[in-house]
N, C-alpha and C. Protein backbone atom coordinates (compact mmCIF):
# COMPACT_ATOMS: atom_id res chain seq x y z
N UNK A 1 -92.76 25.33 9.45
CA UNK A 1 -92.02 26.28 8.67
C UNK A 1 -93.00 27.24 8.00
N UNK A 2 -92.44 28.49 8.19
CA UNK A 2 -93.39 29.55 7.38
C UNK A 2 -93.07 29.80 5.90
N UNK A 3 -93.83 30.28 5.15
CA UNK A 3 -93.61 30.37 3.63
C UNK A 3 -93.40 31.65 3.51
N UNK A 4 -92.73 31.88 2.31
CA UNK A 4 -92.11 33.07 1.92
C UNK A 4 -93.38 33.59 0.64
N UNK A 5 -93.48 32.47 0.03
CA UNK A 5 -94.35 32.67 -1.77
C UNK A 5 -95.11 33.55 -1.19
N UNK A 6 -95.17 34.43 -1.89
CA UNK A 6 -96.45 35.20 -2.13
C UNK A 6 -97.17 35.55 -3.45
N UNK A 7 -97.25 34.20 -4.33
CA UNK A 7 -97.73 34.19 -5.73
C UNK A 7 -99.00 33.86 -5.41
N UNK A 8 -99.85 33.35 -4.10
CA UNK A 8 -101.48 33.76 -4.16
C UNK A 8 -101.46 33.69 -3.23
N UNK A 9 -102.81 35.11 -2.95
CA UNK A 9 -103.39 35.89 -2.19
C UNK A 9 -103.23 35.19 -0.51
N UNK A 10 -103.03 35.06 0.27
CA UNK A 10 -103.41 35.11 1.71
C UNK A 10 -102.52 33.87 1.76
N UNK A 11 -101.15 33.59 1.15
CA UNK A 11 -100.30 32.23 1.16
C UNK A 11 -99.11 32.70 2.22
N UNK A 12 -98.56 34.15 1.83
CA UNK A 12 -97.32 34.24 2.80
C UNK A 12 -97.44 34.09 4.16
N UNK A 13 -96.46 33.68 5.01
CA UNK A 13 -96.75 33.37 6.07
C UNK A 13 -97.07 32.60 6.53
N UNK A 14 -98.08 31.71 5.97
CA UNK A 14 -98.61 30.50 6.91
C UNK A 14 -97.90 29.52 7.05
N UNK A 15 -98.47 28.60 7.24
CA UNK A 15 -97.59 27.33 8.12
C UNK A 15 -98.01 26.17 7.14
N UNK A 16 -96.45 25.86 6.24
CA UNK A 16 -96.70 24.73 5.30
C UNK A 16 -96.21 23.33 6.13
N UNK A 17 -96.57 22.17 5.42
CA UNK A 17 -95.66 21.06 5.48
C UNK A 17 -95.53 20.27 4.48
N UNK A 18 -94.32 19.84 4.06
CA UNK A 18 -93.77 18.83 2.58
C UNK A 18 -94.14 17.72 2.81
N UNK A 19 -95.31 16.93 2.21
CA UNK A 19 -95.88 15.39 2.65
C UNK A 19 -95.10 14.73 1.66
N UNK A 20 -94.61 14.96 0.73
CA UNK A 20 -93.88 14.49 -0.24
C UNK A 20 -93.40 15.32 -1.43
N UNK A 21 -92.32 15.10 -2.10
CA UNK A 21 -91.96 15.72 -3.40
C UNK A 21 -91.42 14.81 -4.54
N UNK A 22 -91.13 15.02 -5.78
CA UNK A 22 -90.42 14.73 -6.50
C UNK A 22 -89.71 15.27 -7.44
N UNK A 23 -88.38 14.96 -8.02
CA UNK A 23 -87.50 15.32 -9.43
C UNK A 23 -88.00 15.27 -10.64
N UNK A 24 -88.38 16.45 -11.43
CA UNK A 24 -89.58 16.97 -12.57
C UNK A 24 -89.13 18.06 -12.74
N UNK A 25 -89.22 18.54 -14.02
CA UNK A 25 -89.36 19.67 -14.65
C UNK A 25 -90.72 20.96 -14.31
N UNK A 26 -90.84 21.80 -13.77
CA UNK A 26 -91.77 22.63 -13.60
C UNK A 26 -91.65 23.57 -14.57
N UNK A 27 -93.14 24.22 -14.18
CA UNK A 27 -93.93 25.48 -15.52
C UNK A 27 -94.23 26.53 -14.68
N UNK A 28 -94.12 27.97 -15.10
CA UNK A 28 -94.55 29.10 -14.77
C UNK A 28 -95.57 29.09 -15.80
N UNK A 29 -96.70 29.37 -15.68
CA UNK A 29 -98.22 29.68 -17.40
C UNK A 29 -98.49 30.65 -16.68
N UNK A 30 -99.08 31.46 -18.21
CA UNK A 30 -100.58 32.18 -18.29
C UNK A 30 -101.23 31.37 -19.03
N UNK A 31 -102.57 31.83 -18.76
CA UNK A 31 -103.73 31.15 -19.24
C UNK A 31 -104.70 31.83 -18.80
N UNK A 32 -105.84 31.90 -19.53
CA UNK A 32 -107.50 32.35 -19.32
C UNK A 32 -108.78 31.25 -18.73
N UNK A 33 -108.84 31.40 -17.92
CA UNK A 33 -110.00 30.27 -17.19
C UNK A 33 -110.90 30.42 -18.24
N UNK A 34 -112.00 29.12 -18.16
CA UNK A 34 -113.07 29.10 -19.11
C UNK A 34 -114.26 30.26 -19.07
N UNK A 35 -114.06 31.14 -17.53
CA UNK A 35 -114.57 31.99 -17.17
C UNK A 35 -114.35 33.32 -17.18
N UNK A 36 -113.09 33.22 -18.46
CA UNK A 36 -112.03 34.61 -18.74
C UNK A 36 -111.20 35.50 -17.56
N UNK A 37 -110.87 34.38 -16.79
CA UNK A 37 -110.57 35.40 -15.69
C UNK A 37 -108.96 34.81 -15.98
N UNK A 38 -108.04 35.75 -15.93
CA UNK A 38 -106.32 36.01 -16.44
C UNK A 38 -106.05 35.39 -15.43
N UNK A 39 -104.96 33.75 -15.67
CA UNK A 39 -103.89 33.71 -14.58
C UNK A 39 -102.92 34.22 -14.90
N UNK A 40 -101.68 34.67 -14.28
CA UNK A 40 -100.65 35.29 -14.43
C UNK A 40 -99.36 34.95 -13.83
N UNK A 41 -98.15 33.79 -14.46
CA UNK A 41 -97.39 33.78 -13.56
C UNK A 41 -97.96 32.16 -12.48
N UNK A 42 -98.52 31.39 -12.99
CA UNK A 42 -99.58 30.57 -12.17
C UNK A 42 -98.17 29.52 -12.11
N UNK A 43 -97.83 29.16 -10.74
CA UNK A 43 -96.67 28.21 -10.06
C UNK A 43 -97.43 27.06 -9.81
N UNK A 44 -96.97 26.01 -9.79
CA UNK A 44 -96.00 25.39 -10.65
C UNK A 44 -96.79 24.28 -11.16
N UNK A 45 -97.13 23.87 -12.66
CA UNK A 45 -97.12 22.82 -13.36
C UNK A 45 -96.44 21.62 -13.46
N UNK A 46 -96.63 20.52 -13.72
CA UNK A 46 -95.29 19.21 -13.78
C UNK A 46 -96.13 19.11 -15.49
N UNK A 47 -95.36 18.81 -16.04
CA UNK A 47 -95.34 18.08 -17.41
C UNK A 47 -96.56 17.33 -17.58
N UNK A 48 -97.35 16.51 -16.61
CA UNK A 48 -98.66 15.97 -16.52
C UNK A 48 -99.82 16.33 -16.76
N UNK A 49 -99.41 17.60 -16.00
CA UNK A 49 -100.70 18.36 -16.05
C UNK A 49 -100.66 19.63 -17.11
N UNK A 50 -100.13 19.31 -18.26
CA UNK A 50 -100.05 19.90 -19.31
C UNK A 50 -100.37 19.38 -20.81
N UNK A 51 -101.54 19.97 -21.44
CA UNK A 51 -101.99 19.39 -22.18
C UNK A 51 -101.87 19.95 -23.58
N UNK A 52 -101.79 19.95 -24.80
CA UNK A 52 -101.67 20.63 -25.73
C UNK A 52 -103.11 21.06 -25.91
N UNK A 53 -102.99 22.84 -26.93
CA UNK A 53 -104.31 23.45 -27.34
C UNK A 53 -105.46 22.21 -28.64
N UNK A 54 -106.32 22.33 -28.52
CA UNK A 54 -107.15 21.60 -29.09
C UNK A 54 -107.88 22.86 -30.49
């Protein structure tokens, strides 16, 4: 199956496959890498991998 996303660079089109999924709440973020470089819109987070600011 081909992909539609085109939320990063050189993704549309290619050829995915689903090895597994699960039922979770997902995140759209911004955020600044430690290297200041802007994500924007960055798909998709699960609740896990979300940490509060320090």
């Amino acid at each position: 199956m081909k992909t539609t996303a085109n939320h990063m660079m050189g993704m549309e089109g290619t050829v995915q496959e689903i090895i597994s999924s699960e039922k979770t709440t997902v995140y759209m973020v911004n955020f600044t890498t430690a290297d200041g470089q802007e994500a924007v819109n960055h798909k998709w987070l699960t609740e896990e991998e979300l940490a509060p600011l320090e």
